[in-house]
PDB file of N, CA and C in Angstrom:
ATOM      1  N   UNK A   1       4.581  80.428   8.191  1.00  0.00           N
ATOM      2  CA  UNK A   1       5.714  79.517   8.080  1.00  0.00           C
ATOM      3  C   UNK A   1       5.550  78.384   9.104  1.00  0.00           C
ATOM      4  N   UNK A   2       5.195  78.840  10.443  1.00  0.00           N
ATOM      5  CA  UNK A   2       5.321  77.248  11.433  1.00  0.00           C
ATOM      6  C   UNK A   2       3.784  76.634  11.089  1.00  0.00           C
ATOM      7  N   UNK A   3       2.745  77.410  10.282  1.00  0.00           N
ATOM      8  CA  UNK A   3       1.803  76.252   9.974  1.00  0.00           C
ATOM      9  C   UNK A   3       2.464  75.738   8.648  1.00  0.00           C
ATOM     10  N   UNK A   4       3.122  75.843   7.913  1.00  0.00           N
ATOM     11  CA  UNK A   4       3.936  75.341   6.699  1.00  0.00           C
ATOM     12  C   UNK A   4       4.638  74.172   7.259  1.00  0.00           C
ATOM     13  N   UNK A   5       5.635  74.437   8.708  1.00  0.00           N
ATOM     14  CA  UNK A   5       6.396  73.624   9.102  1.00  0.00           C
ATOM     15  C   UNK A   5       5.148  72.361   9.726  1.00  0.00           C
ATOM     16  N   UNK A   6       4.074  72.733  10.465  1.00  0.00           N
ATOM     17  CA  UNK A   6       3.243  71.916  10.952  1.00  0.00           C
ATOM     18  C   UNK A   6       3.260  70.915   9.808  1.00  0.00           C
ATOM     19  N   UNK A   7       2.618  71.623   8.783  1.00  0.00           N
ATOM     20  CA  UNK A   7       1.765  71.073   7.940  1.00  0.00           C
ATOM     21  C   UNK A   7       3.061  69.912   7.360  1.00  0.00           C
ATOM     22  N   UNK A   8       4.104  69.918   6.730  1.00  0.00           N
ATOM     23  CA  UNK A   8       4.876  69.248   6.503  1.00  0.00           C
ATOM     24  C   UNK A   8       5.528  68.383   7.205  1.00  0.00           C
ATOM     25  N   UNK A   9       5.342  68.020   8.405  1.00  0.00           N
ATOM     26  CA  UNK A   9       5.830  67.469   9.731  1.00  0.00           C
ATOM     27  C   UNK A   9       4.516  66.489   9.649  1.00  0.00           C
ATOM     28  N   UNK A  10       3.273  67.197   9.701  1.00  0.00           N
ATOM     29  CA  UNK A  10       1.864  66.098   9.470  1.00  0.00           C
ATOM     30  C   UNK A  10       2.031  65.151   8.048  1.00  0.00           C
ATOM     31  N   UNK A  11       2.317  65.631   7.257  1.00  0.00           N
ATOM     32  CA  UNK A  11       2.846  64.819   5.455  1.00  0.00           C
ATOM     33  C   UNK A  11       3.878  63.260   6.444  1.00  0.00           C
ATOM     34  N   UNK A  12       4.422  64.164   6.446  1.00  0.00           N
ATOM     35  CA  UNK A  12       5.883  63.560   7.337  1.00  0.00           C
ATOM     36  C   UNK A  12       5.276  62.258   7.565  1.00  0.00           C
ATOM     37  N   UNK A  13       4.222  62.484   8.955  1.00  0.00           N
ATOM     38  CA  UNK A  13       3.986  61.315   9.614  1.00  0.00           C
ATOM     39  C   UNK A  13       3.028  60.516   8.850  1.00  0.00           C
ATOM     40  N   UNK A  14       2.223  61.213   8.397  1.00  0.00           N
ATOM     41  CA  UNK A  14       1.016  60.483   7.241  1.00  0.00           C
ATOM     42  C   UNK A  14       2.260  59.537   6.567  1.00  0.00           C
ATOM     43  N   UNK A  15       3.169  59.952   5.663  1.00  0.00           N
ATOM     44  CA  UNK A  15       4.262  59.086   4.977  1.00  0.00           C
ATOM     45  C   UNK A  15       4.631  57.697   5.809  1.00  0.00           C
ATOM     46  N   UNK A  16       4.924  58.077   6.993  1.00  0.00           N
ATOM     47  CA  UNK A  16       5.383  57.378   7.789  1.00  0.00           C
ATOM     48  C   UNK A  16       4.455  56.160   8.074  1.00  0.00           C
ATOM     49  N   UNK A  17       3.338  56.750   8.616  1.00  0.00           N
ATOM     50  CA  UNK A  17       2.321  55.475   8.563  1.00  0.00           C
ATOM     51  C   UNK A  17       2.123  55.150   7.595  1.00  0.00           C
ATOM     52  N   UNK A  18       1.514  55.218   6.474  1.00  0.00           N
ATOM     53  CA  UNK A  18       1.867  54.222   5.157  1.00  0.00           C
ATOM     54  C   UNK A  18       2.936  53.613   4.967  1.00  0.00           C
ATOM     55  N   UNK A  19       3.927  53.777   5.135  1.00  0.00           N
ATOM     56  CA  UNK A  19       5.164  53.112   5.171  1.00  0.00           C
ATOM     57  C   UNK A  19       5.015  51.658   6.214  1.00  0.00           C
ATOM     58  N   UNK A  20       4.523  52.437   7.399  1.00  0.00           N
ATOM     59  CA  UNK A  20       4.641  51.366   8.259  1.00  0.00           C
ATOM     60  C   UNK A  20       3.104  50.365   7.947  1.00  0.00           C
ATOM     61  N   UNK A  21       2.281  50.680   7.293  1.00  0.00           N
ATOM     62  CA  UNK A  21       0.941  49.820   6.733  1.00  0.00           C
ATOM     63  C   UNK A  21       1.388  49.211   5.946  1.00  0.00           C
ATOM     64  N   UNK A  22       1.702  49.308   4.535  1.00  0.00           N
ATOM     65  CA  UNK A  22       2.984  49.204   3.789  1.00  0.00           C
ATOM     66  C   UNK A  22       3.300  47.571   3.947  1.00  0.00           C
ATOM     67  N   UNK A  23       4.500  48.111   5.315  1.00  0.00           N
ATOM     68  CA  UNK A  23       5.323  46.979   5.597  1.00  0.00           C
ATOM     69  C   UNK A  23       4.219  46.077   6.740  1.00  0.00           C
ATOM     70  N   UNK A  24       3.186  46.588   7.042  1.00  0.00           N
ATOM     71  CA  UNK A  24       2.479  45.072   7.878  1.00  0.00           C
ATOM     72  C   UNK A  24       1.935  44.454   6.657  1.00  0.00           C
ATOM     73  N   UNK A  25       1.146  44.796   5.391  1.00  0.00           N
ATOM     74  CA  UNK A  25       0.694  44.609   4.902  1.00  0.00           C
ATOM     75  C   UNK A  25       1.706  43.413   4.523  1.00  0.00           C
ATOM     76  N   UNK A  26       2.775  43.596   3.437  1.00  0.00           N
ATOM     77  CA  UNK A  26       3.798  42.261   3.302  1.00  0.00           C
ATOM     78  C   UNK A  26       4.231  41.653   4.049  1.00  0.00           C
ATOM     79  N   UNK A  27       4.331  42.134   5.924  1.00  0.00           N
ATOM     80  CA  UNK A  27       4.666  40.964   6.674  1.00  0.00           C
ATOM     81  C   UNK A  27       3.412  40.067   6.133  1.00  0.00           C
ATOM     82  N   UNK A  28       1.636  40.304   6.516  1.00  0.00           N
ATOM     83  CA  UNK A  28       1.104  39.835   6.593  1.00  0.00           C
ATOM     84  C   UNK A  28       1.137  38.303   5.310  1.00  0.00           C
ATOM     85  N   UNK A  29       1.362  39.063   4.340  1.00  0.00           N
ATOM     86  CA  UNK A  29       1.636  38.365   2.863  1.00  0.00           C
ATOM     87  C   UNK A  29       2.519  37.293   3.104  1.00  0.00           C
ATOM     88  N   UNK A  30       3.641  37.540   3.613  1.00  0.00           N
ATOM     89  CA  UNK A  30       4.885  36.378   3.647  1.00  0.00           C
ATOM     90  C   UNK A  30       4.373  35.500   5.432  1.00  0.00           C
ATOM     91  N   UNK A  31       3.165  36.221   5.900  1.00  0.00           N
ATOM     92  CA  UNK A  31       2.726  35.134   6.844  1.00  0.00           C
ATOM     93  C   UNK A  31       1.804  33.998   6.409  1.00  0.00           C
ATOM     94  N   UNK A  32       0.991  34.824   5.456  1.00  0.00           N
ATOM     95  CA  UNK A  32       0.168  34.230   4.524  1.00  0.00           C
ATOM     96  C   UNK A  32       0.826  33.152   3.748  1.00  0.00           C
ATOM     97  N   UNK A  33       1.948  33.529   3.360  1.00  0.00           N
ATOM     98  CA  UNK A  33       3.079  32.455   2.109  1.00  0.00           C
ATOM     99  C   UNK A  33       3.574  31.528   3.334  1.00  0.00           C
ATOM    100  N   UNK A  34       3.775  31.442   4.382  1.00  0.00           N
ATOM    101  CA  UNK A  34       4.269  30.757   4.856  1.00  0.00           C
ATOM    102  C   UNK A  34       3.153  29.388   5.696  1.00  0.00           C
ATOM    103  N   UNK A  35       2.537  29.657   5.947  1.00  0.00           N
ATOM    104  CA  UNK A  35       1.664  28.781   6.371  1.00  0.00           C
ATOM    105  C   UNK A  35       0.846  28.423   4.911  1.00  0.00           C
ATOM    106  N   UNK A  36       0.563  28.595   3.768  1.00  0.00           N
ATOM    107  CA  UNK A  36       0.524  27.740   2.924  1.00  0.00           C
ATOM    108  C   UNK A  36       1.188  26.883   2.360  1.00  0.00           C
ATOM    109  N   UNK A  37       2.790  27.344   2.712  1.00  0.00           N
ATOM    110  CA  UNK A  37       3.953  26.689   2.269  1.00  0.00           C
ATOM    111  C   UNK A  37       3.748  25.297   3.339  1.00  0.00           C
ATOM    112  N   UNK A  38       3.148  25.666   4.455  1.00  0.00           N
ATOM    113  CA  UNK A  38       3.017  24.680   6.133  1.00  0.00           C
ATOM    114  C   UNK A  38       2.034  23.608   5.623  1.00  0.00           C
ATOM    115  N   UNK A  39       1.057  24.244   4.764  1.00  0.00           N
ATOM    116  CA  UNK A  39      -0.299  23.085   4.355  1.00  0.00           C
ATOM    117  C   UNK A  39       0.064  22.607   3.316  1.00  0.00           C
ATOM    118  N   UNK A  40       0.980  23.370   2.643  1.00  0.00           N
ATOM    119  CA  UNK A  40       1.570  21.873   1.172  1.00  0.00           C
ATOM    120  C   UNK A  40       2.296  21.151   1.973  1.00  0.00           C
ATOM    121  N   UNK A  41       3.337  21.322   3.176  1.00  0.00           N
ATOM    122  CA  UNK A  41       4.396  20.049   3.244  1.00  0.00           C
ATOM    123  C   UNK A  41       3.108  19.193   4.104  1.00  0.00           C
ATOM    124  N   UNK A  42       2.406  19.941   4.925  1.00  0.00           N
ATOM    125  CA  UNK A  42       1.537  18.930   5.563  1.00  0.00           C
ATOM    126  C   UNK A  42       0.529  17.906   4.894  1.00  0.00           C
ATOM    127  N   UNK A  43       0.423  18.428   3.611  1.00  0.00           N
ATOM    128  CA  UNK A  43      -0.218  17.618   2.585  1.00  0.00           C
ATOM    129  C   UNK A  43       0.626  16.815   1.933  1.00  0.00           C
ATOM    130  N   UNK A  44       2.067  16.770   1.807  1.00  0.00           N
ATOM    131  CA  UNK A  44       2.604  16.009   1.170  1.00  0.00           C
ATOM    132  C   UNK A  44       2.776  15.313   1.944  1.00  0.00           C
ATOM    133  N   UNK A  45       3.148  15.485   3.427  1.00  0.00           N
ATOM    134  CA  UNK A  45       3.380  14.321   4.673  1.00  0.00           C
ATOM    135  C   UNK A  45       2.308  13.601   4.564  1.00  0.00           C
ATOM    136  N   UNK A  46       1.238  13.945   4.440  1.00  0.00           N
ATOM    137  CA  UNK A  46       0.063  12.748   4.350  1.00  0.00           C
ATOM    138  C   UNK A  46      -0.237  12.029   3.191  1.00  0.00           C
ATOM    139  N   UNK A  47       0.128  12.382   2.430  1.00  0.00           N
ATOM    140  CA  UNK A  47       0.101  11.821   1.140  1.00  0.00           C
ATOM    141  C   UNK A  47       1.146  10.824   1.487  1.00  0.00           C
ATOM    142  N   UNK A  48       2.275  10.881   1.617  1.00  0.00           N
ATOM    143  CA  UNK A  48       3.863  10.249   1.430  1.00  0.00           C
ATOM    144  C   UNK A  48       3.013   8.858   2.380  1.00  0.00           C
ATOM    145  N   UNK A  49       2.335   9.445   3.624  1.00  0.00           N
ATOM    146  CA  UNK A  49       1.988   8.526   4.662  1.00  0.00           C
ATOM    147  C   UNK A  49       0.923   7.659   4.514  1.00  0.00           C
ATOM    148  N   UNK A  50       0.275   7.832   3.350  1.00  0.00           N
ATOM    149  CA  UNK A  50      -0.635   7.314   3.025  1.00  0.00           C
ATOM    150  C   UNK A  50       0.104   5.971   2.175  1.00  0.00           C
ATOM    151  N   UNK A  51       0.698   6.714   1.226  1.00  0.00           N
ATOM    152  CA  UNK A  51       1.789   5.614   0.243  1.00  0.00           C
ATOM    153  C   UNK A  51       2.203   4.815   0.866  1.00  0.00           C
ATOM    154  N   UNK A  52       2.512   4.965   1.855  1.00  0.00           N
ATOM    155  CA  UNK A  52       3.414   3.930   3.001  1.00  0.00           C
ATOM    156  C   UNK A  52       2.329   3.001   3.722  1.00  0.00           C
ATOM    157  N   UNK A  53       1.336   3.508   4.004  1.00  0.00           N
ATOM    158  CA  UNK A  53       0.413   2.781   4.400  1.00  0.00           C
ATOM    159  C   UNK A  53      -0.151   1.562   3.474  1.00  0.00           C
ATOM    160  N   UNK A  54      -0.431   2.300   1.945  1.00  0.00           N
ATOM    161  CA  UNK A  54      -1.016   1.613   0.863  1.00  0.00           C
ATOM    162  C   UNK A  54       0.122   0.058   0.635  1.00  0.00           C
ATOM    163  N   UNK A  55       1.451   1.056   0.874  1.00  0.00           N
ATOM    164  CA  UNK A  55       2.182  -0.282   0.132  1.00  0.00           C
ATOM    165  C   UNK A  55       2.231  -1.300   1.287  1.00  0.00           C
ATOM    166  N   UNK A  56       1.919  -0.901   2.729  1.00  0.00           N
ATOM    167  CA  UNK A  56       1.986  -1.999   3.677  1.00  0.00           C
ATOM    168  C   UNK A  56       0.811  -3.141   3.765  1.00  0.00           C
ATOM    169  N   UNK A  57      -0.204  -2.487   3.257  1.00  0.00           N
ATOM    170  CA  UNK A  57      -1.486  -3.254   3.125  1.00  0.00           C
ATOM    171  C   UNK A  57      -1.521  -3.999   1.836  1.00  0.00           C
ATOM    172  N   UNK A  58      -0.590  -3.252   0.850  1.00  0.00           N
ATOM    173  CA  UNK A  58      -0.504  -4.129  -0.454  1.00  0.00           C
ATOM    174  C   UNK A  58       0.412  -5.665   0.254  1.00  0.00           C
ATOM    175  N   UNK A  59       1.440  -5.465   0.839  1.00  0.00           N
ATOM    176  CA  UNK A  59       2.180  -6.353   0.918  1.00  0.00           C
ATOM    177  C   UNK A  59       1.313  -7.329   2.125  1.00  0.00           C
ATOM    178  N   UNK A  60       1.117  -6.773   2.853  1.00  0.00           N
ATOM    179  CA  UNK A  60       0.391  -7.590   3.770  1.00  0.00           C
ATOM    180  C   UNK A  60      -0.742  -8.833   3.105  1.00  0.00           C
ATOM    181  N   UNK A  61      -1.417  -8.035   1.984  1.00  0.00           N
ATOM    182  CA  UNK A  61      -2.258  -8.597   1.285  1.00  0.00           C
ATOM    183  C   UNK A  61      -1.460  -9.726   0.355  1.00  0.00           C
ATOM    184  N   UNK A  62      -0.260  -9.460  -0.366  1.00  0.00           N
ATOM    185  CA  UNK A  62       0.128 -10.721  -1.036  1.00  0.00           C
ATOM    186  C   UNK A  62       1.015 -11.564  -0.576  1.00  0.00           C
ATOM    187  N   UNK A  63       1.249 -11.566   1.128  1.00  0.00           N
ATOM    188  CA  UNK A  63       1.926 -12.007   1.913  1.00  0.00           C
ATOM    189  C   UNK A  63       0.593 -13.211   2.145  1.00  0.00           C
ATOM    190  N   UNK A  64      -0.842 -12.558   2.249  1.00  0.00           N
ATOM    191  CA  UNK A  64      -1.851 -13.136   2.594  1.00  0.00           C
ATOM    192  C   UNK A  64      -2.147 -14.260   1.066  1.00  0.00           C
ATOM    193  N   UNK A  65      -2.310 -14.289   0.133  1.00  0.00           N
ATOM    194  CA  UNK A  65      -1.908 -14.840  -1.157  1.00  0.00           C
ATOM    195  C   UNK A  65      -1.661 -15.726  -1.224  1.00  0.00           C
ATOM    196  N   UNK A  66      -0.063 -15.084  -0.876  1.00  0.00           N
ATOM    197  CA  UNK A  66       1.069 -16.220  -1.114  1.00  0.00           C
ATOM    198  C   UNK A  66       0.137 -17.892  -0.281  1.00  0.00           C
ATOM    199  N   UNK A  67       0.216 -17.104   1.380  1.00  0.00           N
ATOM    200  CA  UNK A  67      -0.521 -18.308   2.277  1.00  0.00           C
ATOM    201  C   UNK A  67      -1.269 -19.056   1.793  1.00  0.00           C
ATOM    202  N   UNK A  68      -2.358 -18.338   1.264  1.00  0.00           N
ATOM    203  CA  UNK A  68      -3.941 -19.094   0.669  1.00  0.00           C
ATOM    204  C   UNK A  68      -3.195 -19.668  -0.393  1.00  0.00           C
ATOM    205  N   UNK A  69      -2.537 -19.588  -1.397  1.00  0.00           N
ATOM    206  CA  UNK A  69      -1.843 -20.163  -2.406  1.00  0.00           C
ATOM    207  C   UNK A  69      -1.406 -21.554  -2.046  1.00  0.00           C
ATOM    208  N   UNK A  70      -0.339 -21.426  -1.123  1.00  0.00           N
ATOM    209  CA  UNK A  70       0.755 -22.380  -0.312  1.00  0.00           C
ATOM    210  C   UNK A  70       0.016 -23.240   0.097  1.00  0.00           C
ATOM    211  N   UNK A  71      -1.562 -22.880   0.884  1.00  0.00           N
ATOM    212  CA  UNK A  71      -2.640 -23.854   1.726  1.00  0.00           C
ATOM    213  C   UNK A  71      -3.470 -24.979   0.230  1.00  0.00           C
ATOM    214  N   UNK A  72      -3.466 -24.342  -0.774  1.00  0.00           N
ATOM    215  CA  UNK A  72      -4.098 -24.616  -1.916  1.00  0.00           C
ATOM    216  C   UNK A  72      -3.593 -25.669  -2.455  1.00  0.00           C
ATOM    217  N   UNK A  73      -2.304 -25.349  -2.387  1.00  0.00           N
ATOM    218  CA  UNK A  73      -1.277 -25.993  -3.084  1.00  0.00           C
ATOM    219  C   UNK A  73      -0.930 -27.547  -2.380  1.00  0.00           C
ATOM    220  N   UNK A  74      -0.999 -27.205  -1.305  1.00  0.00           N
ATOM    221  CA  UNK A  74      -0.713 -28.579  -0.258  1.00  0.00           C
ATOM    222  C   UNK A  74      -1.712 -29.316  -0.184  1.00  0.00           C
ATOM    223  N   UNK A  75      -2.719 -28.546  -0.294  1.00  0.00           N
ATOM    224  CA  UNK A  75      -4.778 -29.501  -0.057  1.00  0.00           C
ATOM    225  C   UNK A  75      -4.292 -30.161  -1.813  1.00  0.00           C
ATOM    226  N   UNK A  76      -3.661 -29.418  -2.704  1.00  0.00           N
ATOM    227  CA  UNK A  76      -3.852 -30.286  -3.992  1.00  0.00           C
ATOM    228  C   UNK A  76      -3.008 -31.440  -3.888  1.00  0.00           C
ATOM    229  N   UNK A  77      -1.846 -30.872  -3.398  1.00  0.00           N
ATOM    230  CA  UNK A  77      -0.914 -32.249  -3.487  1.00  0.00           C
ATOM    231  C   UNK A  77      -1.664 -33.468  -2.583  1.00  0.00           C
ATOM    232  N   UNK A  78      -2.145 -33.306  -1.145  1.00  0.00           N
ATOM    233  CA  UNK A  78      -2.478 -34.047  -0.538  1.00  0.00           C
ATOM    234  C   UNK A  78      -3.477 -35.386  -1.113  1.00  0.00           C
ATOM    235  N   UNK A  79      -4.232 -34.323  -2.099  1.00  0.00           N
ATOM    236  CA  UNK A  79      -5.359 -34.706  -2.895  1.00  0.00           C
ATOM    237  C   UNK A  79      -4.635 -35.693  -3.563  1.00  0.00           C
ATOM    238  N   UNK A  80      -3.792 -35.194  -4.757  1.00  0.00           N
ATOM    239  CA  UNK A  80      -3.075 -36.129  -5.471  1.00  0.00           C
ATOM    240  C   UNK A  80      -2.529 -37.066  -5.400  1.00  0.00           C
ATOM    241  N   UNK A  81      -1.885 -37.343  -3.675  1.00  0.00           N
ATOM    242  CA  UNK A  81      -1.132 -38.369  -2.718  1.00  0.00           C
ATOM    243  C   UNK A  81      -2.688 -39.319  -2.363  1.00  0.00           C
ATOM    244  N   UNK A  82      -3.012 -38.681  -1.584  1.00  0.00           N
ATOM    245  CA  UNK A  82      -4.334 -39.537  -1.511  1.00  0.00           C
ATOM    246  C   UNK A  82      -4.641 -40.765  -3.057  1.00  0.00           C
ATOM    247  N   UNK A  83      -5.302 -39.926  -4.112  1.00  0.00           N
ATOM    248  CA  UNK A  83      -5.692 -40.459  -4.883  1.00  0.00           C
ATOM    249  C   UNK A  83      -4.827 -41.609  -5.394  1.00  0.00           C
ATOM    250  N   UNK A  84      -3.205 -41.250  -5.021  1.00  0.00           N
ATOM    251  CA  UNK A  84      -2.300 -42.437  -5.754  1.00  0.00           C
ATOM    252  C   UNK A  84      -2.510 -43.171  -4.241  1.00  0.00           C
ATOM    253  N   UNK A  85      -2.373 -43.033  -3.369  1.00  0.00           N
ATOM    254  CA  UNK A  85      -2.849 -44.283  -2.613  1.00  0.00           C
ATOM    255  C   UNK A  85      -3.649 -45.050  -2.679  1.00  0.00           C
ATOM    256  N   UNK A  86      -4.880 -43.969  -3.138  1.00  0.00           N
ATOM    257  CA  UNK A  86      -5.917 -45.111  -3.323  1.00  0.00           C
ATOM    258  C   UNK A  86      -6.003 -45.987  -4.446  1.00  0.00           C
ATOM    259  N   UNK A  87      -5.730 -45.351  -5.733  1.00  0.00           N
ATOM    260  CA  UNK A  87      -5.218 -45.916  -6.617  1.00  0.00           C
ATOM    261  C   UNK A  87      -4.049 -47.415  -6.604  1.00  0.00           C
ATOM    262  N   UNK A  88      -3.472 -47.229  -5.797  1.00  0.00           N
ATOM    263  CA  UNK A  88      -2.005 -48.126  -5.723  1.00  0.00           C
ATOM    264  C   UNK A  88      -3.108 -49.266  -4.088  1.00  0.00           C
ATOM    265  N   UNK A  89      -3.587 -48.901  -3.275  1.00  0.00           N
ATOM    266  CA  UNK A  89      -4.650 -49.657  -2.563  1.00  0.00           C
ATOM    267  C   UNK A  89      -5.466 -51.066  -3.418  1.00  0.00           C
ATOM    268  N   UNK A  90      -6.081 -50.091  -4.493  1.00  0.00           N
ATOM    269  CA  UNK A  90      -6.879 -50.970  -5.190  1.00  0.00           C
ATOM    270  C   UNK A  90      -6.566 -51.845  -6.096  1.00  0.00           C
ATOM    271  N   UNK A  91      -4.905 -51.240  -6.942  1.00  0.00           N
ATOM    272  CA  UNK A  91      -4.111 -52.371  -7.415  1.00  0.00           C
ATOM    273  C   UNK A  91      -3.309 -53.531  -6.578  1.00  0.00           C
ATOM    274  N   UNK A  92      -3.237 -53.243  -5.572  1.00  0.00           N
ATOM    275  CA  UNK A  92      -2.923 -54.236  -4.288  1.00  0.00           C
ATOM    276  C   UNK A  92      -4.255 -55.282  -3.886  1.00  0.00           C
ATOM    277  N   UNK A  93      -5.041 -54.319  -4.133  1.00  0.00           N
ATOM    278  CA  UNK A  93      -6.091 -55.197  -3.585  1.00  0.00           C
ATOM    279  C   UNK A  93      -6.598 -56.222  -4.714  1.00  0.00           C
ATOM    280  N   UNK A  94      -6.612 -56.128  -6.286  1.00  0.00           N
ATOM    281  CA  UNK A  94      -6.892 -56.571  -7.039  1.00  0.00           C
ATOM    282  C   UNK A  94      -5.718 -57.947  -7.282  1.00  0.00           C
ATOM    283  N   UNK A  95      -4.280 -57.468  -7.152  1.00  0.00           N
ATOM    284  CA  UNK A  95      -3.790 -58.379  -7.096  1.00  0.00           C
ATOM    285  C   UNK A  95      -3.881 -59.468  -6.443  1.00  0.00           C
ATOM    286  N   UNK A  96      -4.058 -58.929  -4.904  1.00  0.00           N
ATOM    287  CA  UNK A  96      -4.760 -60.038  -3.924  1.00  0.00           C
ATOM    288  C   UNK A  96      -5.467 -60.939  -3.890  1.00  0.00           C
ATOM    289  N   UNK A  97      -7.040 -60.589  -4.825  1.00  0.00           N
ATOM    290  CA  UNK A  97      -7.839 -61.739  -5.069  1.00  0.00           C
ATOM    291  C   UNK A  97      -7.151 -62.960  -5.865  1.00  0.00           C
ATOM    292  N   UNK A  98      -6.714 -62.661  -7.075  1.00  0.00           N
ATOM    293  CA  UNK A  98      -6.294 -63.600  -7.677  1.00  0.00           C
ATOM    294  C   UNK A  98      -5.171 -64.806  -7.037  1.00  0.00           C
ATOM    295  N   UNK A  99      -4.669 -64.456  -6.194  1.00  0.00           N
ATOM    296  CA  UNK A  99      -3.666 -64.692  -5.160  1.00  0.00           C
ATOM    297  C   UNK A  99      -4.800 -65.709  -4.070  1.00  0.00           C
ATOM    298  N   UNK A 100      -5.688 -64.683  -3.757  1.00  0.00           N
ATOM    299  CA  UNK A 100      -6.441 -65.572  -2.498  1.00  0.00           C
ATOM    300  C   UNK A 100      -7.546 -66.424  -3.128  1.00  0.00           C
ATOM    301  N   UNK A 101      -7.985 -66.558  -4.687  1.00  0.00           N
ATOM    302  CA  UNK A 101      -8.622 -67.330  -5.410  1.00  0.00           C
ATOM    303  C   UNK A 101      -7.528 -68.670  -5.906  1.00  0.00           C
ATOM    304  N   UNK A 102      -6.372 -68.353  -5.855  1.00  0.00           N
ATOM    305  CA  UNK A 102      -5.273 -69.615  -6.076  1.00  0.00           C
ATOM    306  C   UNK A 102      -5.364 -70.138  -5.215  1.00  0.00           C
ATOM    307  N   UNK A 103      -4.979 -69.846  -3.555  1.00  0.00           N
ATOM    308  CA  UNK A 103      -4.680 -70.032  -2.441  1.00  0.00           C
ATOM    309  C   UNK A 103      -5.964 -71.414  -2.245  1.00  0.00           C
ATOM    310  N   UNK A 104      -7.372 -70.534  -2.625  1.00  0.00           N
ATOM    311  CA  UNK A 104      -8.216 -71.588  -2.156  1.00  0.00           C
ATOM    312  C   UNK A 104      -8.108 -72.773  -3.383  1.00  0.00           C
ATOM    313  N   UNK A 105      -8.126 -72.507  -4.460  1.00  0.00           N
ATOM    314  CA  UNK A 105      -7.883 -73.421  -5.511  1.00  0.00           C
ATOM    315  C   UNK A 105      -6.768 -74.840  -4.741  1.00  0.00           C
ATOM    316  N   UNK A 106      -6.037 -73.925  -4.864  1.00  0.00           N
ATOM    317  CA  UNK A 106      -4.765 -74.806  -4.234  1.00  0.00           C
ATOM    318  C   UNK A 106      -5.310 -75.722  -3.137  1.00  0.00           C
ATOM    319  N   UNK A 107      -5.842 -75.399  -2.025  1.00  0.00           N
ATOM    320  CA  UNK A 107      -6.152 -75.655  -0.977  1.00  0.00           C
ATOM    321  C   UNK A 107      -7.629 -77.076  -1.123  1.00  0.00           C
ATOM    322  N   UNK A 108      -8.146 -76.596  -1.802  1.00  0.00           N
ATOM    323  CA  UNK A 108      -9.213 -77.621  -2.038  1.00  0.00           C
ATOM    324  C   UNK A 108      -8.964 -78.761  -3.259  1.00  0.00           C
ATOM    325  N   UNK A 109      -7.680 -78.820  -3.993  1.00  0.00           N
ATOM    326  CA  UNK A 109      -7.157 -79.650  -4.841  1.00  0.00           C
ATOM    327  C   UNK A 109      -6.224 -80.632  -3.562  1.00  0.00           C
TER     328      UNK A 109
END
């Protein structure tokens, strides 16, 4: 009988430690779940941070655009101002001769 009682007291604890293997085993699991749960948000933080980055360099870039655009735009007009000056120069100047071909006409009559 007390090796009966031994023997069932040894079951006992055998039970017991599996129980307690058992339960490290699923701590281990939900330690496991949790630090993967740690590398998705840490992957989505970099991702999110990346987006933020992308759209700052996007904007930066058509901020840069716009400029080269604006610089483009002013070298054309300038161009165009120019050309009517020179244009409106040479009709001044054309008028002139005829003016300074009277002048001497005039002058030597």
């Amino acid at each position: 009988i007390e090796e009966q009682k031994q023997e069932i007291e040894d079951q006992k604890e055998e039970k017991q430690e599996i129980e307690e293997q058992k339960q490290e085993i699923e701590d281990q699991k939900e330690e496991k779940q949790e630090i993967e749960e740690q590398k998705q948000e840490t992957e989505e933080q970099k991702e999110e941070k990346q987006e933020v980055e992308d759209q700052k360099q996007d904007e930066k870039q058509e901020i840069e655009e716009e400029k080269n655009n604006q610089v483009v735009n002013n070298d054309n007009e300038q161009i165009e101002h120019n050309k009517i000056d020179s244009n409106n120069q040479e009709e001044d100047q054309k008028q002139e001769q005829p003016e300074k071909q009277n002048e001497k006409e005039n002058t030597t009559n």
